[in-house]
Structure formats: structure tokens, C-alpha cells
Protein backbone atom coordinates (compact mmCIF):
# COMPACT_ATOMS: atom_id res chain seq x y z
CA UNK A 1 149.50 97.25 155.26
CA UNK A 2 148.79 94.35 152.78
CA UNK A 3 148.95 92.24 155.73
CA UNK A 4 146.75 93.75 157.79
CA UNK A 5 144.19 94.11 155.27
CA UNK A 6 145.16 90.26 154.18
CA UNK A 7 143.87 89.16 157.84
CA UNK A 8 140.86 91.72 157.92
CA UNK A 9 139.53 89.89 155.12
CA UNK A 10 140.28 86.36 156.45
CA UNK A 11 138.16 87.60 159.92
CA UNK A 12 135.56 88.90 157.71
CA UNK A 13 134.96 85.54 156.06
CA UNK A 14 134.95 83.74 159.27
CA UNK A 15 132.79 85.87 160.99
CA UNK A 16 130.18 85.88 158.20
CA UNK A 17 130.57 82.16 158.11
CA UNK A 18 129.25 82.22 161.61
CA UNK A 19 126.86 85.06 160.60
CA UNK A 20 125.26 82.72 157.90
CA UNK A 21 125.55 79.62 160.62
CA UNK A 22 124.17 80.94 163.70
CA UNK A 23 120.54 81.69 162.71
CA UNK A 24 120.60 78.21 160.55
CA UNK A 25 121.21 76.28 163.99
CA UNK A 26 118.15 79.21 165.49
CA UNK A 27 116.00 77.20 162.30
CA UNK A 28 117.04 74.02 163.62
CA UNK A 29 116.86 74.33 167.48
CA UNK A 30 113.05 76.18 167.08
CA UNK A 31 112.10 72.57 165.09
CA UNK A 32 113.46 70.26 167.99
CA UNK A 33 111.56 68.65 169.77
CA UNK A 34 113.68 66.25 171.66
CA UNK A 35 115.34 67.44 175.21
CA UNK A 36 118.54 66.25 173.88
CA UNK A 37 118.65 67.87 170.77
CA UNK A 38 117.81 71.16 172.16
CA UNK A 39 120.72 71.02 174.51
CA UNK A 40 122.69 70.15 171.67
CA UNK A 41 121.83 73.04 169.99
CA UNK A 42 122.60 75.15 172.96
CA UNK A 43 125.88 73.87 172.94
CA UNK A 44 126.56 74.30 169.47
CA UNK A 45 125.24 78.00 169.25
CA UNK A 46 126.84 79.13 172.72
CA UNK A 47 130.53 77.99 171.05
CA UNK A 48 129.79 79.21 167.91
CA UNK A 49 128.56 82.97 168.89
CA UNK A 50 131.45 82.77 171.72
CA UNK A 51 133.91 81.09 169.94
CA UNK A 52 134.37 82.11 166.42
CA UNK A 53 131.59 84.90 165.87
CA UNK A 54 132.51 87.39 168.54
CA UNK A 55 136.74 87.01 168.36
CA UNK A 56 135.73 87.54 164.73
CA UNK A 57 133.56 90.48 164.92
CA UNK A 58 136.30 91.77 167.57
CA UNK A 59 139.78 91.28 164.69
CA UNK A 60 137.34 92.39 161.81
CA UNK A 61 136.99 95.51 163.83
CA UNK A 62 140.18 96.01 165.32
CA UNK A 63 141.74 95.64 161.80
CA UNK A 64 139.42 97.89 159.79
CA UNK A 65 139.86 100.26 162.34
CA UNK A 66 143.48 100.12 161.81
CA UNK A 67 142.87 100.79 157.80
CA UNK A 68 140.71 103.22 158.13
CA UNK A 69 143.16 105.43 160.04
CA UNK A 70 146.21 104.63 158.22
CA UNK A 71 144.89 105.22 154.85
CA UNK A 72 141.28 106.07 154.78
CA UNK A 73 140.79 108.77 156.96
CA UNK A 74 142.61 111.43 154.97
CA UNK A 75 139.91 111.21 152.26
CA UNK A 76 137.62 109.92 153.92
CA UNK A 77 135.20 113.13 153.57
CA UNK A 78 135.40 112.92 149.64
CA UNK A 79 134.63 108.61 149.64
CA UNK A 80 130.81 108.18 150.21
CA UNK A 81 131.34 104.86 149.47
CA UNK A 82 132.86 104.10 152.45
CA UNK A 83 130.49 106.23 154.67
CA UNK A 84 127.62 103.99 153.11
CA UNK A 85 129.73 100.88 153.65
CA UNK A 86 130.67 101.84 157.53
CA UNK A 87 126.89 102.14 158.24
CA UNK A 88 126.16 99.25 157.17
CA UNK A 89 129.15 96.99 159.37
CA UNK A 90 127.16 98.93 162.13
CA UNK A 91 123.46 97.30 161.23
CA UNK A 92 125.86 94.02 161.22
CA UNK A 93 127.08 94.42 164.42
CA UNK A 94 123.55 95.24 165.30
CA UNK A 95 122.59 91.65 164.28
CA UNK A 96 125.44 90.32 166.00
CA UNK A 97 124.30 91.34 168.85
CA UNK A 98 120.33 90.75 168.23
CA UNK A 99 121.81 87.34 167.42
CA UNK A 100 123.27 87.25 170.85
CA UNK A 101 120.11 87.97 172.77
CA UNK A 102 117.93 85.48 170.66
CA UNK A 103 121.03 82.76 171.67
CA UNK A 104 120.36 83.99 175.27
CA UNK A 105 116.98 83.65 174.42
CA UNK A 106 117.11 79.62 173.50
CA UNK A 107 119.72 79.40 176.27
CA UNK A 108 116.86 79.94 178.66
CA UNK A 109 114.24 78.43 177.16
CA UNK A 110 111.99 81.31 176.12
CA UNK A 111 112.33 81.03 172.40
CA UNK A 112 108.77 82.41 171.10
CA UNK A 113 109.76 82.50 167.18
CA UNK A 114 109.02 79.74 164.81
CA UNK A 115 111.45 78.00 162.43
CA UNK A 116 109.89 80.61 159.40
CA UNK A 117 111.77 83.56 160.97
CA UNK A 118 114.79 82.13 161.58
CA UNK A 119 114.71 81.29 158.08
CA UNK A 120 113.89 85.04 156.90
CA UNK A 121 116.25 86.31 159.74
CA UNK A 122 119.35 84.09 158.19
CA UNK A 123 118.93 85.80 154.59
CA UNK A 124 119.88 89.48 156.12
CA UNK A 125 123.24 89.11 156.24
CA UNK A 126 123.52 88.02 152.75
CA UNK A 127 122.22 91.53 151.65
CA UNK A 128 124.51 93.16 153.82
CA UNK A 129 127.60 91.33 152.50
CA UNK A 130 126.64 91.83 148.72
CA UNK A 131 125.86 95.39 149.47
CA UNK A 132 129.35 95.93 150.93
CA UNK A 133 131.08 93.71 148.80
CA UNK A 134 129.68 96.01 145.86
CA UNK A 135 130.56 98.96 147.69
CA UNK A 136 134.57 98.03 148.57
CA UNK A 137 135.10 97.23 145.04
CA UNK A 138 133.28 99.37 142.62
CA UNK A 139 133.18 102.65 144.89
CA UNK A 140 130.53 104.19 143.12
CA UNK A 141 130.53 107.21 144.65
């Protein structure tokens, strides 16, 4: 099981490496102003969301699933820790996806944000990960 949880972690770190990525390229592709740069940034953001974020998204959750009912799910009634920290994967998975309509968004050209959110929407995901961070290693309740 020290494998599995060994690669869980190693998908969580890539997939909030492309969490923390995405929405920096969204800062940069709202600023372009060149035709060539903007289809650069396409590019970039349809590979990253469909090539590392998503497969990501998919092992962390295939592989936390797998934890949770080998060795979590027997207690996990009495571990509010983990209830809190469950809920909030699912508000990430939320953004994932939010992230995946605001790509289809650019894609088509009908971006209507400025720079300044994608700059407020990138520091989310930092909150989440401390938060859940916090929670899988102190379990404070």
C-alpha cells in the first residue's frame, strides 16, 4: 500500500503543478495582444489541461480512491479530518473543471476576464493545498 500511496502523492504534485500553471498562462494569454501569441497560448493551455492536468486529476483519484477503501473506510465515520479533507478535493475538482471551461473559453475567443482575475483565480488552489496538507498530517479532529 506504500506504493500506491507513494504514486498518489507523485500525481498530486503534478496535478497541482498544472493547477498553479494553468491560470498563470489564463494571466498571460488575457495580456496578449499579438495573434501569434494568443495561439500560442492556446496551444500551451489545451496540452497542459489535456495532457498533464486531467491524467493527473484522473491517477490522483483513482489512487485515493483505492486508499480510502483499503484502509480508510473502516474508520472513516470516527476521522472528520478526512471528511473535511474529501470536500475539499471536490471544490478542486470543481476548479478543474471551471478551469476547463475558461480554457474552452480562450479556445474560442470569448475570454471577457482581465489579467487581475486570473491573478486572484491562480491563488485558490494554494489555500486548498495548505488546507489539506494541514489536514492529512495533523488530523485535528
Amino acid at each position: 500500500m506504500l506504493w500506491v500511496k507513494a504514486f498518489h502523492i507523485i500525481a498530486v504534485v503534478t496535478w497541482f503543478a498544472a493547477l498553479f500553471y494553468l491560470p498563470r498562462l489564463f494571466v498571460y494569454h488575457a495580456m496578449a495582444a499579438d495573434q501569434a501569441g494568443i495561439e500560442r497560448f492556446k496551444v500551451m493551455e489545451r496540452k497542459l489541461y489535456r495532457g498533464i492536468m486531467t491524467p493527473s486529476a484522473v491517477v490522483v483519484l483513482l489512487l485515493g480512491s483505492w486508499m480510502l477503501w483499503d484502509y480508510a473506510w473502516v474508520a472513516y465515520k470516527q476521522m472528520g479530518w478526512l471528511h473535511l479533507k474529501l470536500t475539499l478535493v471536490a471544490i478542486l475538482y470543481g476548479y478543474h473543471w471551471y478551469c476547463g471551461r475558461l480554457l474552452r473559453e480562450f479556445a474560442a475567443d470569448r475570454n471577457t476576464r482581465s489579467h487581475v482575475f486570473y491573478r486572484w483565480f491562480n491563488e485558490f488552489p494554494v489555500l486548498i493545498l495548505i488546507a489539506v496538507v494541514l489536514l492529512a498530517v495533523v488530523k485535528p479532529f
